[in-house]
Protein backbone atom coordinates (compact mmCIF):
# COMPACT_ATOMS: atom_id res chain seq x y z
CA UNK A 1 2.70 51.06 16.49
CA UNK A 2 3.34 49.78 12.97
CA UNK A 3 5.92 51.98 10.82
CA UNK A 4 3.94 53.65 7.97
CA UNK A 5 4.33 52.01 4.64
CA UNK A 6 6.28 53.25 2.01
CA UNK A 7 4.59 53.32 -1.27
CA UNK A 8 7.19 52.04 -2.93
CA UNK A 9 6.92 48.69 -0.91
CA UNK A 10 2.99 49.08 -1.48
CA UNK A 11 4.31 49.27 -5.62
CA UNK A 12 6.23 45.91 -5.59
CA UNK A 13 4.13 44.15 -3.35
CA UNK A 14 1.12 44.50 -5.85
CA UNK A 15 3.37 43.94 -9.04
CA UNK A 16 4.54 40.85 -7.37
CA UNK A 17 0.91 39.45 -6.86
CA UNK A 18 -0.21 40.63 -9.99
CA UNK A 19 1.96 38.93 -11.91
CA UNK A 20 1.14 35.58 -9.83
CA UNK A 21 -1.98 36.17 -11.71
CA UNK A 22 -2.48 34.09 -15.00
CA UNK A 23 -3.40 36.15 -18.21
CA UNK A 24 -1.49 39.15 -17.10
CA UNK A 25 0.96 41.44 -17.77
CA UNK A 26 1.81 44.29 -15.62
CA UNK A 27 4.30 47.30 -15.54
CA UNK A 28 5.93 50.01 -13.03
CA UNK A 29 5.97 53.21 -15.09
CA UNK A 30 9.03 55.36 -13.89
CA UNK A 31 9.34 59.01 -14.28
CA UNK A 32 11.29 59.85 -16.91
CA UNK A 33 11.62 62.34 -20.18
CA UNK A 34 9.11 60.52 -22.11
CA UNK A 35 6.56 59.72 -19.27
CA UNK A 36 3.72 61.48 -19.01
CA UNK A 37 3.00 63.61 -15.43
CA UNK A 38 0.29 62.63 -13.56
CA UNK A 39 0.27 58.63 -15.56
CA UNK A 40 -0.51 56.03 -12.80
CA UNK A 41 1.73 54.36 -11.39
CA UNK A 42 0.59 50.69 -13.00
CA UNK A 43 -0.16 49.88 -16.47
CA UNK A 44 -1.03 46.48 -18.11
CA UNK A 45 -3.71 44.06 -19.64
CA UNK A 46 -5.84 41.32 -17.63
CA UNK A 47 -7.52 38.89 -19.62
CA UNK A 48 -7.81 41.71 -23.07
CA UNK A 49 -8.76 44.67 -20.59
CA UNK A 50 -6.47 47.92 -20.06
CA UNK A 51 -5.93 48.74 -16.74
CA UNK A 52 -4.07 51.90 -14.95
CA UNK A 53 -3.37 51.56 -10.89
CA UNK A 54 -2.73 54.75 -8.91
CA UNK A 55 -1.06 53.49 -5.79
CA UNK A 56 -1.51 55.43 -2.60
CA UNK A 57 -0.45 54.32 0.73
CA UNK A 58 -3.58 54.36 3.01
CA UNK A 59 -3.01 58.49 4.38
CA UNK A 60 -1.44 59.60 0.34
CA UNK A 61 -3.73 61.64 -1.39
CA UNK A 62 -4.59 62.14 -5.37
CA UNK A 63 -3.31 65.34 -7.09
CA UNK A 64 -5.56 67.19 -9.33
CA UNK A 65 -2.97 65.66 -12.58
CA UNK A 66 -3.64 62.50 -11.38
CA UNK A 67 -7.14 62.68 -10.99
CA UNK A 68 -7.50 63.62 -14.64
CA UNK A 69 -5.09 61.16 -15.86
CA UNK A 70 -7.36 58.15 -14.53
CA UNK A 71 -10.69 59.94 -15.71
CA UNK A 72 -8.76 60.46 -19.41
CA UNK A 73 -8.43 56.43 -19.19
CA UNK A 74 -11.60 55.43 -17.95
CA UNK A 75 -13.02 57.61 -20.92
CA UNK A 76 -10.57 55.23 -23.49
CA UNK A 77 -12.19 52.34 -22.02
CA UNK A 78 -9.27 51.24 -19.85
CA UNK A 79 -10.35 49.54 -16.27
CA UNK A 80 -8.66 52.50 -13.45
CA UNK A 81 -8.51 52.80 -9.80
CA UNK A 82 -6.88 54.02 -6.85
CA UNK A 83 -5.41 51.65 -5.00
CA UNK A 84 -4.10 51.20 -1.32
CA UNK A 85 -3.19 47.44 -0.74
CA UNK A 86 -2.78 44.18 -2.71
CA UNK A 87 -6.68 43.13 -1.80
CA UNK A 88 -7.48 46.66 -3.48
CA UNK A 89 -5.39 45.89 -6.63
CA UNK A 90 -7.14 42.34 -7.19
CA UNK A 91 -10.32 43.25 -6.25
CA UNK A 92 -10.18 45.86 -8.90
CA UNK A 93 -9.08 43.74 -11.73
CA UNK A 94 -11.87 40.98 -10.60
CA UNK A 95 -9.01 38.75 -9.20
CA UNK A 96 -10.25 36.55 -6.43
CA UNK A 97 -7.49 35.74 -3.66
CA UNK A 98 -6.24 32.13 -2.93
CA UNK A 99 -7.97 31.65 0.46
């Protein structure tokens, strides 16, 4: 059986093939004073688009502050998802994999 994986891991894993990715800039945001609770976990810009990534590991679950937090983006215009892999990530920005 596979150890579960930590979402951290899941977090660089996806920063380190987004920013394989040309025409994009990505960022970790990291709880601090001036975050904001419930912000997703990834911010950045593909290609002129916002975008805000929730990671999740495949069994983590959305809080009610996080749920709003995407819908208050996706209202600004910015692209949002929930994400549980690297596939997840790209597919959501439009990013096709090298096969």
């Amino acid at each position: 059986m596979k150890p579960a994986l930590r979402e951290s891991a899941l977090v660089s894993a996806i920063v380190q093939a987004l920013r394989a990715a040309s025409g994009l800039v990505v960022r970790k945001r990291h709880g601090t004073a001036w975050g904001v609770a419930g912000d997703p976990d990834l911010s950045g810009c593909y290609r002129g688009r916002h975008f805000e990534l929730e990671v999740k590991t495949p069994a983590g679950a959305l809080t009610r502050l996080q749920e709003a937090r995407l819908a208050e983006w996706s209202r600004a215009g910015a692209i949002t998802a929930v994400v549980r892999s690297v596939e997840e990530a790209l597919a959501a920005l439009g990013i096709e994999e090298d096969k």
